[in-house]
C-alpha atoms as a PDB file:
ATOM      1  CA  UNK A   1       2.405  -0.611  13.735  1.00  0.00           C
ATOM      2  CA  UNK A   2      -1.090  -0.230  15.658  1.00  0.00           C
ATOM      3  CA  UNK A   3      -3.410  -2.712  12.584  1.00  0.00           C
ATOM      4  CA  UNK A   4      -7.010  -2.114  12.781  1.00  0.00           C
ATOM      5  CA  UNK A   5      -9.473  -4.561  13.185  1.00  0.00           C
ATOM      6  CA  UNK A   6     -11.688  -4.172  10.400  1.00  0.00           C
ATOM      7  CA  UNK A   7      -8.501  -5.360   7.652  1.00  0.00           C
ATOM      8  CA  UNK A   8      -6.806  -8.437   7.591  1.00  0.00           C
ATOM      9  CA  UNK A   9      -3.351  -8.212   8.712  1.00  0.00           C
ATOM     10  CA  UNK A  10      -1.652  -9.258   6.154  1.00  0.00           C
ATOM     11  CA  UNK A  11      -3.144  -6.957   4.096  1.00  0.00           C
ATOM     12  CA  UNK A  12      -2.512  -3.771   6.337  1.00  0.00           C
ATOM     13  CA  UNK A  13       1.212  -5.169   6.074  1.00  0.00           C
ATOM     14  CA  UNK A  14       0.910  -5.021   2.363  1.00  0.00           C
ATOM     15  CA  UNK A  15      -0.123  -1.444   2.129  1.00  0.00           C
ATOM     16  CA  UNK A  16       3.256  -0.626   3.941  1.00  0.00           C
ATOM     17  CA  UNK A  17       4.808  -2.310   1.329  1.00  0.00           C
ATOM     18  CA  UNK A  18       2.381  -0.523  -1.480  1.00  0.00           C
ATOM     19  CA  UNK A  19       3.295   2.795   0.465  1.00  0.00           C
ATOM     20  CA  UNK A  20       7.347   2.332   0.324  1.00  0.00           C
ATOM     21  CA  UNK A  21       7.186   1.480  -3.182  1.00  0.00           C
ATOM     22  CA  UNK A  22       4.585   3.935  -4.439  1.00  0.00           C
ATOM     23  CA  UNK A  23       7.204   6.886  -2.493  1.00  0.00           C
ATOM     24  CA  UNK A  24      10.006   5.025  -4.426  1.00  0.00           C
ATOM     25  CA  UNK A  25      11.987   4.348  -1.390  1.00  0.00           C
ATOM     26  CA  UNK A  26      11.828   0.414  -3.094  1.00  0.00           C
ATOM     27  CA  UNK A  27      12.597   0.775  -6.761  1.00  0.00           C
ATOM     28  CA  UNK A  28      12.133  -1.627  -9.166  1.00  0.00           C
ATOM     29  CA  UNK A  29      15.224  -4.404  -8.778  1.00  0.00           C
ATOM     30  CA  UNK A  30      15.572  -3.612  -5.508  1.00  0.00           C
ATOM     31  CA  UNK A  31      15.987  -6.210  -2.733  1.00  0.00           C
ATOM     32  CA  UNK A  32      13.276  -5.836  -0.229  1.00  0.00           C
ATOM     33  CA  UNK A  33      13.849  -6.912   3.699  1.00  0.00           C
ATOM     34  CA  UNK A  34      13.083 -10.411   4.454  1.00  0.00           C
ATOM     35  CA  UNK A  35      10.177 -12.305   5.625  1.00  0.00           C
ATOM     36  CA  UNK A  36      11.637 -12.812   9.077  1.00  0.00           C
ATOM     37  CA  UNK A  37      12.658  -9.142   9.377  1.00  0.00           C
ATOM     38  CA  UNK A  38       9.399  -7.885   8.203  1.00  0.00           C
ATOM     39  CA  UNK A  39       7.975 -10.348  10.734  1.00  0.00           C
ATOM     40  CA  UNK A  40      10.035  -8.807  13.375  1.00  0.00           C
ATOM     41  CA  UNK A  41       9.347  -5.325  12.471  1.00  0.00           C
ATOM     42  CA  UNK A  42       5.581  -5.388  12.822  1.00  0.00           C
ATOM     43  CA  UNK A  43       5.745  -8.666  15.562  1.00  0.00           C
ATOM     44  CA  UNK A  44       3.305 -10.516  13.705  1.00  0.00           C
ATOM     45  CA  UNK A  45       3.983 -14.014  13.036  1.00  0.00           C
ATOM     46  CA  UNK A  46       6.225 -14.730  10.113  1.00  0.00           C
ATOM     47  CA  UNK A  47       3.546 -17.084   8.943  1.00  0.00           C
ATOM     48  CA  UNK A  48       1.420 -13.662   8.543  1.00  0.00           C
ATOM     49  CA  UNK A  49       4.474 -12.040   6.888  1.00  0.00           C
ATOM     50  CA  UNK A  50       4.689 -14.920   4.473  1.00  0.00           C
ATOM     51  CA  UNK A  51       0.911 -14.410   3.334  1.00  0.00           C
ATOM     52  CA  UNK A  52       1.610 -10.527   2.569  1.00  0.00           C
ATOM     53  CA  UNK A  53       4.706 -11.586   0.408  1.00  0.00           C
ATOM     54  CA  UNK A  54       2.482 -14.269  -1.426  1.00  0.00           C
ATOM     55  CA  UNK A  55      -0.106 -11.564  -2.096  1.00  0.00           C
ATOM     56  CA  UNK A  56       2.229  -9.380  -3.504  1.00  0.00           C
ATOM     57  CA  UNK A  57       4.306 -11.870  -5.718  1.00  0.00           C
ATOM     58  CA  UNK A  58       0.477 -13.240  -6.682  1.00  0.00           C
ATOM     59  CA  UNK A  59      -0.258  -9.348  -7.830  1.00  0.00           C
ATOM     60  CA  UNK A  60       3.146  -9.415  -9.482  1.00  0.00           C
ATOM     61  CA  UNK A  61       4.656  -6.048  -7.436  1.00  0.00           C
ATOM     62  CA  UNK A  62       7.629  -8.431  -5.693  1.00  0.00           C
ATOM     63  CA  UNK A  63       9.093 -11.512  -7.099  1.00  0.00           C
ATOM     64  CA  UNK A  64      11.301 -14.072  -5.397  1.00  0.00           C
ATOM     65  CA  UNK A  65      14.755 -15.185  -6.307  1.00  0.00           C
ATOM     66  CA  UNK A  66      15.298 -18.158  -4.778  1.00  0.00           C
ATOM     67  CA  UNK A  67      17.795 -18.889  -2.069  1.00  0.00           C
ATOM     68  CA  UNK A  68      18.387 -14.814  -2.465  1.00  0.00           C
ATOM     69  CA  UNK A  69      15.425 -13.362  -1.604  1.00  0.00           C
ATOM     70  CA  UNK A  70      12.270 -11.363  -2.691  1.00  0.00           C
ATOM     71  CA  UNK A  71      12.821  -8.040  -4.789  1.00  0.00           C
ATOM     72  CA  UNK A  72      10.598  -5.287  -6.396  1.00  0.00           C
ATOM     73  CA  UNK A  73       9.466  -6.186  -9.974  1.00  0.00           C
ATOM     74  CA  UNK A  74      10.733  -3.756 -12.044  1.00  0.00           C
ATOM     75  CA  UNK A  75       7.115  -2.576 -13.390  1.00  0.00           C
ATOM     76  CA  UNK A  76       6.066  -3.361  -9.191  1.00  0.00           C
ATOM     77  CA  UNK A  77       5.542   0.974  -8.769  1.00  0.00           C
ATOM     78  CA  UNK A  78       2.855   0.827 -11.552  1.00  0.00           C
ATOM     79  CA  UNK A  79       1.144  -2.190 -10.869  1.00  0.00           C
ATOM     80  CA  UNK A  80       1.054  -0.990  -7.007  1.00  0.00           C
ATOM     81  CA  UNK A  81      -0.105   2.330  -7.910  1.00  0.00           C
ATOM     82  CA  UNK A  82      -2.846   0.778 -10.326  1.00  0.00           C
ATOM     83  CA  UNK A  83      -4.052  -1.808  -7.669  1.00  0.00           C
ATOM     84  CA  UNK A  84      -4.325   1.275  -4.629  1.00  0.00           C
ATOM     85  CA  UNK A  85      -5.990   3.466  -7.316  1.00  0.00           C
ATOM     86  CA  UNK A  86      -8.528   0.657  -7.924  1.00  0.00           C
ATOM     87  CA  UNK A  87      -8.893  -0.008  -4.125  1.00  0.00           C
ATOM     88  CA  UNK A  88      -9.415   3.580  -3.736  1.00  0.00           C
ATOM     89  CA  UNK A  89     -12.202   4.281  -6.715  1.00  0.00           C
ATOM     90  CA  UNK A  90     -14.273   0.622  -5.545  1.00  0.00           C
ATOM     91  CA  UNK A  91     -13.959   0.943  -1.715  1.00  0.00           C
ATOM     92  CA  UNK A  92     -12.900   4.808  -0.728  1.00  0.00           C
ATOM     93  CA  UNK A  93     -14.223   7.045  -3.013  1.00  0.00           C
ATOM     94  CA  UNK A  94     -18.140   6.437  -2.553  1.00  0.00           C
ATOM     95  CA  UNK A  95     -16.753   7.609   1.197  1.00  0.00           C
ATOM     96  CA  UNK A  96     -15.636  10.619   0.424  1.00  0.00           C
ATOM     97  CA  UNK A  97     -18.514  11.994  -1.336  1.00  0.00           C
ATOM     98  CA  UNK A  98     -21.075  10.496   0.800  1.00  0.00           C
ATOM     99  CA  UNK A  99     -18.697  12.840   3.213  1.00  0.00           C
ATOM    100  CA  UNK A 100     -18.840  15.836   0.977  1.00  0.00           C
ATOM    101  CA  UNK A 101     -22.334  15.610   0.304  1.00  0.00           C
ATOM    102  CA  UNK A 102     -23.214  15.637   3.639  1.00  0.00           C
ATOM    103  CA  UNK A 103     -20.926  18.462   4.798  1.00  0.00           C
ATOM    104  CA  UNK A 104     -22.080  20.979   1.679  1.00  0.00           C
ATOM    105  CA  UNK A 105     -18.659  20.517   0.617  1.00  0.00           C
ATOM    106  CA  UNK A 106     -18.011  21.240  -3.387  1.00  0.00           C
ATOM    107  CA  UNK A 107     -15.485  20.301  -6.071  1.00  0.00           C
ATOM    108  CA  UNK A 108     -14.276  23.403  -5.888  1.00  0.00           C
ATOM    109  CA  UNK A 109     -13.722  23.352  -1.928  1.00  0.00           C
ATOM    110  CA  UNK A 110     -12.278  20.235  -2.456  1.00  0.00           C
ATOM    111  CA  UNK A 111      -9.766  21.449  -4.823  1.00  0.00           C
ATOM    112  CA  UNK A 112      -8.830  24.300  -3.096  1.00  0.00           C
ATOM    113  CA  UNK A 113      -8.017  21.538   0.143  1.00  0.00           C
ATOM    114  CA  UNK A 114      -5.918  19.572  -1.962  1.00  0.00           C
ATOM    115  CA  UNK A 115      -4.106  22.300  -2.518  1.00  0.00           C
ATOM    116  CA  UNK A 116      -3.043  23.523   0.443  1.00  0.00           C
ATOM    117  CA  UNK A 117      -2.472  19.638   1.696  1.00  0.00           C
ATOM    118  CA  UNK A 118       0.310  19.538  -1.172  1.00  0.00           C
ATOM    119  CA  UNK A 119       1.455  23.072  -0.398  1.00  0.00           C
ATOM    120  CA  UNK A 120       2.155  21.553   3.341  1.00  0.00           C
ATOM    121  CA  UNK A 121       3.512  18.165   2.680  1.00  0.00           C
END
């Protein structure tokens, strides 16, 4: 995983997490991999791994069973798609039409974009 600079990462980590679960390849109950593995993965320092786990279990989207290992709270897909939607409105949408505005581009444009982005994924 190339992180960026301008995001903790911990937190970049964490939207990995946010993206797995909100494309339900982690259900709710599911055991998720470890903080060692996850550490290994993305060869960052468990110690980072560790603060994207507490972030998560703080947000209640993963819980940990102890000695067993951390899992997906079974409500974990709406409370991740609630926190992404609120990170979106507060710190991406003001982007966008800042973006739009300045390239003439309308609702209607946008719409019509959106549409042929689902049509092709």
């Amino acid at each position: 995983m190339d992180f960026k600079e301008n995001q903790a990462i911990y937190l970049q980590i964490a939207n990995h997490f946010f993206e797995n679960i909100l494309q339900k390849k982690w259900n709710g109950g599911e055991k998720i991999p470890s903080i060692r593995d996850m550490a290994v993965e993305f060869e960052v320092n468990p110690n980072t791994t560790m603060r994207t786990f507490n972030y998560l279990q703080d947000k209640g989207i993963i819980y940990n069973k102890r000695g067993i290992g951390y899992y997906v709270a079974d409500d974990g897909y709406e409370k991740a798609r609630a926190l992404k939607k609120e990170q979106f409105v507060n710190e991406d949408l003001s982007d966008v039409f800042r973006n739009m505005q300045m390239l003439g581009i309308s609702f209607e444009d946008l719409q019509r974009y959106y549409q042929q982005f689902i049509k092709n994924n």
